[in-house]
Protein backbone atom coordinates (compact mmCIF):
# COMPACT_ATOMS: atom_id res chain seq x y z
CA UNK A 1 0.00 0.00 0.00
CA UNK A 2 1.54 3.59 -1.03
CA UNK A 3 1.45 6.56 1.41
CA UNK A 4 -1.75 8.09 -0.30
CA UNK A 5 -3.47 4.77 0.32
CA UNK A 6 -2.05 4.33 4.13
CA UNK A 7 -3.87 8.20 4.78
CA UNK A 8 -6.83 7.25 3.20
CA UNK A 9 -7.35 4.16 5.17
CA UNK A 10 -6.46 6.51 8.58
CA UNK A 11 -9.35 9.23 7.33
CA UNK A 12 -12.07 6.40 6.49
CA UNK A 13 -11.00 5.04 10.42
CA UNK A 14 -11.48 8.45 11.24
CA UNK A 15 -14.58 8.75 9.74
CA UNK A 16 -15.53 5.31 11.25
CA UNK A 17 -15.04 6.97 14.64
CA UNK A 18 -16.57 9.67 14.15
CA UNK A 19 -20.04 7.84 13.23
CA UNK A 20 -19.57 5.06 15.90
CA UNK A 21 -19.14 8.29 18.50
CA UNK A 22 -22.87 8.96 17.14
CA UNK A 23 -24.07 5.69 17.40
CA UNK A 24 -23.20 5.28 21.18
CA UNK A 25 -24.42 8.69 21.91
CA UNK A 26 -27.96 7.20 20.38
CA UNK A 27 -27.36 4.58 22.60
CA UNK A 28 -26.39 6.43 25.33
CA UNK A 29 -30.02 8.04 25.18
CA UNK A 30 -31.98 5.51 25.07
CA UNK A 31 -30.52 3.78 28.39
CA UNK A 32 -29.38 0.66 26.37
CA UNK A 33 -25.75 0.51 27.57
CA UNK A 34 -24.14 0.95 30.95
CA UNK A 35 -20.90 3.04 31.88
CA UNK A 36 -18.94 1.41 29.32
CA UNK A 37 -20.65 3.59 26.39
CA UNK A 38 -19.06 6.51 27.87
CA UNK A 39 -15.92 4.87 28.09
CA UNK A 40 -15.82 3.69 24.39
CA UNK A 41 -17.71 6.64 23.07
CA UNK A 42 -14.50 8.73 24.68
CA UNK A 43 -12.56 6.19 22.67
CA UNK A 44 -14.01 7.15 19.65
CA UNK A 45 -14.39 10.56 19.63
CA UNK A 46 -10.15 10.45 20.73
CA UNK A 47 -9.61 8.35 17.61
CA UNK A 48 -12.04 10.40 14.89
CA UNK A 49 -10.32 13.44 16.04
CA UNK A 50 -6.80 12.67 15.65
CA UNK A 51 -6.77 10.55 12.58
CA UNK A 52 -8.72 13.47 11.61
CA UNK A 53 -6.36 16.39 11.81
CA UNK A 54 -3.89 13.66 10.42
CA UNK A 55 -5.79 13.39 7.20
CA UNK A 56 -6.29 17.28 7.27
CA UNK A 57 -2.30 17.53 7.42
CA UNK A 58 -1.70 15.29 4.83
CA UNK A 59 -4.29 16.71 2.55
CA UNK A 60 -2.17 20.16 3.00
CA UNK A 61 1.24 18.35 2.61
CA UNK A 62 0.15 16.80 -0.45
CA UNK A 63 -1.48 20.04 -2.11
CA UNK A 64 2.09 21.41 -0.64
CA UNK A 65 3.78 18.81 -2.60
CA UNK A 66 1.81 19.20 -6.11
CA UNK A 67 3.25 23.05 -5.91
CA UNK A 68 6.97 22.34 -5.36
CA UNK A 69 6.72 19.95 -8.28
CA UNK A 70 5.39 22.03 -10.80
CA UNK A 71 8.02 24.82 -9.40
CA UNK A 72 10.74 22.13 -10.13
CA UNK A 73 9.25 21.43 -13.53
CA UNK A 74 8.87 24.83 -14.32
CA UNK A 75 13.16 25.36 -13.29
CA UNK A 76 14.00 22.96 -14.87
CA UNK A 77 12.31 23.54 -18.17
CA UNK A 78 13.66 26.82 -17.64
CA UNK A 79 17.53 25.34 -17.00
CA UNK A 80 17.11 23.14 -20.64
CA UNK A 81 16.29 26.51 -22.02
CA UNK A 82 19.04 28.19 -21.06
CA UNK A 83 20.98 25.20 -21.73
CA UNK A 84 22.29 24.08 -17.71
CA UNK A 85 22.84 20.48 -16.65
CA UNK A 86 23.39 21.47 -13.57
CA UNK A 87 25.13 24.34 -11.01
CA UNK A 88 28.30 23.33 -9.00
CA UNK A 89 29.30 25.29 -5.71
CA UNK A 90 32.61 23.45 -4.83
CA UNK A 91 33.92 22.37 -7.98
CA UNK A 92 37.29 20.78 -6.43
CA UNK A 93 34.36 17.88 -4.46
CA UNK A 94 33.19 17.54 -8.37
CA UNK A 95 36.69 16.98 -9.67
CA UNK A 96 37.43 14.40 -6.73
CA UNK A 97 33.90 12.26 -7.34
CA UNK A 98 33.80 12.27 -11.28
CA UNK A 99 37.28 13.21 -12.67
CA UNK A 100 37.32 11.47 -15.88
CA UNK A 101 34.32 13.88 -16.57
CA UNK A 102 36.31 16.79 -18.01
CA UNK A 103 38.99 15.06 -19.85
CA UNK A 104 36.75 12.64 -21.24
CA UNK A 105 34.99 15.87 -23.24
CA UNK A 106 38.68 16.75 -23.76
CA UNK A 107 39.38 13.76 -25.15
CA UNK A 108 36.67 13.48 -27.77
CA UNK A 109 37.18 16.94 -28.82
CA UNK A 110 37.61 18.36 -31.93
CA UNK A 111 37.27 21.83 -31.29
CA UNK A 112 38.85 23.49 -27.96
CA UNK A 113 38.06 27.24 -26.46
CA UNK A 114 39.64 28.42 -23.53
CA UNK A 115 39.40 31.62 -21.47
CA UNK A 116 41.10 31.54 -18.15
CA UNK A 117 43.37 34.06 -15.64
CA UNK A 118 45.70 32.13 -16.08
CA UNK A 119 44.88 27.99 -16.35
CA UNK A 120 47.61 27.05 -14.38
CA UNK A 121 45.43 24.34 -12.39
CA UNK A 122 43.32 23.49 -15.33
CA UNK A 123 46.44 23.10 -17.83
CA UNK A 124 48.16 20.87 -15.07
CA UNK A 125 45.08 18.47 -14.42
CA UNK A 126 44.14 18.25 -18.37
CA UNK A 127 46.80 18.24 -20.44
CA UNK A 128 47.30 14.94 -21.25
CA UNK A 129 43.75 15.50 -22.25
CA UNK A 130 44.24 17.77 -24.64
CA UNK A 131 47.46 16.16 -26.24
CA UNK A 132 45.30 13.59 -27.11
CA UNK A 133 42.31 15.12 -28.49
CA UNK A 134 44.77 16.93 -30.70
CA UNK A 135 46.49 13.58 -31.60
CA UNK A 136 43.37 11.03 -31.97
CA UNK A 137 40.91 13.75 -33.35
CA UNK A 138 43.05 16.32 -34.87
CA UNK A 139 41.84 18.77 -32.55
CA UNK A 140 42.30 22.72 -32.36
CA UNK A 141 42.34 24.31 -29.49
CA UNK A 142 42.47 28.22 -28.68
CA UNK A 143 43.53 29.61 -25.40
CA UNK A 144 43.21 33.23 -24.13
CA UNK A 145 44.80 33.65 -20.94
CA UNK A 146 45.85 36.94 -19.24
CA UNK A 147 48.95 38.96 -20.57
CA UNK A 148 51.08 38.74 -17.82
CA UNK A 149 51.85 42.99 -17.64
CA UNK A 150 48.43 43.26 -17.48
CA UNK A 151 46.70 45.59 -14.86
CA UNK A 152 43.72 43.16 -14.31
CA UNK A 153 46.59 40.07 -13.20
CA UNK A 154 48.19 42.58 -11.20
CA UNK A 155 45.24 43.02 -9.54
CA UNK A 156 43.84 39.29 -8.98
CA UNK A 157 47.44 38.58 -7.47
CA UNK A 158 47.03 41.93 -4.53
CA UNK A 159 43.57 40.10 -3.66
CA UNK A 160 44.29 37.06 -3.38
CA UNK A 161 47.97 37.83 -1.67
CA UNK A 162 45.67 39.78 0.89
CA UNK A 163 43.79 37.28 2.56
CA UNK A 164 46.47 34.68 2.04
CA UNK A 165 45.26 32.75 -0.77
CA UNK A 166 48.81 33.38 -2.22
CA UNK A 167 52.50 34.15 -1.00
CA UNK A 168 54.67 36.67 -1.86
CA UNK A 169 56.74 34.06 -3.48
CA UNK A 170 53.69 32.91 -5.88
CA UNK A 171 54.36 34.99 -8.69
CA UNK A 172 51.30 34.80 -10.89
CA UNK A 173 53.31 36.22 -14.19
CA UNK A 174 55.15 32.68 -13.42
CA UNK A 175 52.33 31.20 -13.92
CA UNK A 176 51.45 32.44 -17.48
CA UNK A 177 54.86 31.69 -18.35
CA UNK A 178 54.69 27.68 -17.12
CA UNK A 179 51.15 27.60 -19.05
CA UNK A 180 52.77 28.76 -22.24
CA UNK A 181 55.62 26.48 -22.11
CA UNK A 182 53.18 24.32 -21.53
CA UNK A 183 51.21 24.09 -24.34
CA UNK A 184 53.89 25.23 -26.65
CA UNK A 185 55.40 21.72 -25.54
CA UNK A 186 52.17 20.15 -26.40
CA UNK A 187 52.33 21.75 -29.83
CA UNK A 188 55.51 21.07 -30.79
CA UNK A 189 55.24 17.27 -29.64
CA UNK A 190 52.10 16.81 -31.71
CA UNK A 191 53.83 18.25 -35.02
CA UNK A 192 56.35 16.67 -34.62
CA UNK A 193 54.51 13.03 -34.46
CA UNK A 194 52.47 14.34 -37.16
CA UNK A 195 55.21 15.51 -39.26
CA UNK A 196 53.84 18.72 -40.32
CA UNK A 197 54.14 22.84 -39.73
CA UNK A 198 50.38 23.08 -38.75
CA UNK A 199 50.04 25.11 -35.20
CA UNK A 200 47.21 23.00 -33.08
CA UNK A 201 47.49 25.34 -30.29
CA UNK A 202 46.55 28.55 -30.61
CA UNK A 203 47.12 31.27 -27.18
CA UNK A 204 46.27 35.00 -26.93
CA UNK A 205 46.50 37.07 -24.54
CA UNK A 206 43.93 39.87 -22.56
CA UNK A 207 43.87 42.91 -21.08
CA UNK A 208 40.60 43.93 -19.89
CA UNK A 209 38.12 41.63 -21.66
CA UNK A 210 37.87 38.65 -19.51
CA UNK A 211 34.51 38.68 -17.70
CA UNK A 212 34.32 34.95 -16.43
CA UNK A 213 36.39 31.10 -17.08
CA UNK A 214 34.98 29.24 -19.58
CA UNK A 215 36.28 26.09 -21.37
CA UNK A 216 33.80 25.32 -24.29
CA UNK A 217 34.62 22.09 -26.43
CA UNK A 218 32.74 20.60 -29.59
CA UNK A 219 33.23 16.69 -29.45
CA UNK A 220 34.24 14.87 -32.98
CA UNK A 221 30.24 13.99 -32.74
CA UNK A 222 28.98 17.22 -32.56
CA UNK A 223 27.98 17.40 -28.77
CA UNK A 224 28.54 20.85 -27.67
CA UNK A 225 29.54 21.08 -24.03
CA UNK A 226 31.07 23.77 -21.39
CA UNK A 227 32.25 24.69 -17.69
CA UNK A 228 31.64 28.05 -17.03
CA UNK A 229 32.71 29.29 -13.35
CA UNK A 230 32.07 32.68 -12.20
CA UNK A 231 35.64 35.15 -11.08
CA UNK A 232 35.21 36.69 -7.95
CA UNK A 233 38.81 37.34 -6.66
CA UNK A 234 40.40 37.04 -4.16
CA UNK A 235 38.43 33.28 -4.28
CA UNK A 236 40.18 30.76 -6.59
CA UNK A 237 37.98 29.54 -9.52
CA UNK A 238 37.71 25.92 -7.05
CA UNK A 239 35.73 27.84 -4.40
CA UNK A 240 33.01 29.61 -6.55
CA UNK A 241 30.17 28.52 -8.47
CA UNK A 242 30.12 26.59 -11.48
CA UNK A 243 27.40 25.89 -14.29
CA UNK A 244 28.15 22.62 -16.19
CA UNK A 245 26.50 23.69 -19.84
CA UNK A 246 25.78 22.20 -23.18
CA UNK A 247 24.04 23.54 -26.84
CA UNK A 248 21.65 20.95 -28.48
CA UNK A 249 21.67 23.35 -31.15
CA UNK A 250 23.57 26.31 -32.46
CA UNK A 251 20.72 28.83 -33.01
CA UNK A 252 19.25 28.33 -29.49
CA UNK A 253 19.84 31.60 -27.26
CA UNK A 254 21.23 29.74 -24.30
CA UNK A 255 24.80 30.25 -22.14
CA UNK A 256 26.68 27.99 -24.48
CA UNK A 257 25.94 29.91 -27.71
CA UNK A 258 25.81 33.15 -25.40
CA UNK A 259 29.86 31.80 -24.08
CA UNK A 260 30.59 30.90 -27.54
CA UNK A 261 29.62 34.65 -29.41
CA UNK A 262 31.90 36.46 -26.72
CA UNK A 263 34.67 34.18 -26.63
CA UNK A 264 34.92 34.62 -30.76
CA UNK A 265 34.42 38.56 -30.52
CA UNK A 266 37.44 38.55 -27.81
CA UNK A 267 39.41 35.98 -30.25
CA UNK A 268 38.80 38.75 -32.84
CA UNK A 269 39.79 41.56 -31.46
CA UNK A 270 43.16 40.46 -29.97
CA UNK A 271 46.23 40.45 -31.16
CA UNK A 272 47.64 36.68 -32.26
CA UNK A 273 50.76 35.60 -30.16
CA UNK A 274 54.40 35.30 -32.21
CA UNK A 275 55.53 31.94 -31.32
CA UNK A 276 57.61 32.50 -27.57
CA UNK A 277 56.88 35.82 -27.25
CA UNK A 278 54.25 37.80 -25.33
CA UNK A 279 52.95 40.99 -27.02
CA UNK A 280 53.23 44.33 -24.57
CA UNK A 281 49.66 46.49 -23.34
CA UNK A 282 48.58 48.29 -25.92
């Protein structure tokens, strides 16, 4: 018997009780039945009340019910619209339960876009990731990541040195540096293996244009699929909010295709990086 079925059978007892309370008081009356009428008519009038007010609750618990599910329906129709799978607060806990999540879509990639501070963590954890999408699927993969003379990194590295979230001795220019050499590694290894001059790895570099970390990839099937995790400095990208995202289709006005439209206007408008060499402010 289901919980809607267990109430009703407490209500029609209820009911029951209720009725038998007025067929003793009939009784009762009449001078049919002795002292024990009053004892069972007590009884009943105990049980038809509180089964009672426990039908009335669960009446108002399930009307309670019907309105939080058609709330959830109506969020989550709204989440497929705007294209969310779902929203992450401590994205590190994510990495730890499901890690092959990321560099599986890595993996299968055939189109890579990047826009970090720097990617230092990201670059470290997915690498091998990316080497292989490049290698297996041919991949291409652009990066923008902060130009390390920038006012804006300056800035992210005084917050976060303030409330200890980095040392003195954690140079975040460093860090640019080691993601560069990074991927200019991966590069070179891949055209090497591949025998040809064709650069898989694409990095520029911003000033003030960044707005938020996003990694958007298109999968050799066509799946489109992204991490977007909201910058609030001095907290490291780990500690803040994340929306895991996807595009079922390109036209759709949803965060992917929203992430997508800025990342290629920023792409545009900066200048392209000379192989080992980081362009000055403008």
């Amino acid at each position: 018997m289901n919980i809607d079925g267990i109430f009703r059978f407490i209500g029609a007892l209820g009911a029951l009780g209720s009725i038998g309370s007025l067929i003793f008081t009939i009784l009762e009356k009449d001078n049919l039945v002795q002292n024990i009428t009053g004892i069972l008519l007590m009884l009943f009038l105990a049980f038809g009340i509180v089964f009672g007010f426990v039908f009335v609750l669960f009446l108002i618990n399930k009307n309670r019910s019907l309105v939080l599910q058609k709330e959830n329906e109506v969020l989550t129709s709204r989440n497929e619209m705007a294209g969310i799978i779902r929203l992450i607060q401590q994205r590190r806990d994510i990495v730890k339960k499901n890690p092959e999540n990321m560099s599986d879509k890595l993996q299968n990639a055939r189109r890579i876009k990047i826009f970090l501070t720097t990617g230092l963590g990201f670059f470290e954890t997915n690498y091998r990731a990316i080497q292989q999408a490049i290698h297996d699927n041919e991949a291409e993969a652009q990066v923008i990541i902060a130009n390390k003379e920038s006012e804006f990194l300056e800035a992210v590295a005084q917050m976060e040195t303030k409330v200890n979230k980095r040392t003195k001795n954690m140079i975040i220019q460093n860090e640019i540096d080691e993601v560069k050499n990074k991927l200019v590694e991966i590069n070179d290894i891949i055209k090497k293996e591949k025998n040809t001059g064709k650069e898989y790895i694409k990095i520029k570099y911003f000033n003030t244009e960044f707005r938020l970390s996003m990694i958007l990839i298109e999968s050799k099937n066509g799946e489109r699929w992204g991490w977007v995790t909201l910058t609030l400095p001095p907290l490291k990208a780990v500690d803040t909010f994340s929306f895991e995202i996807e595009s079922k289709n390109q036209k759709d006005d949803n965060i992917y295709n929203q992430c997508n439209t800025h990342f290629d206007a920023v792409w545009e408008r900066l200048k392209t990086e000379v192989k080992n060499v980081f362009y000055k402010k403008l």
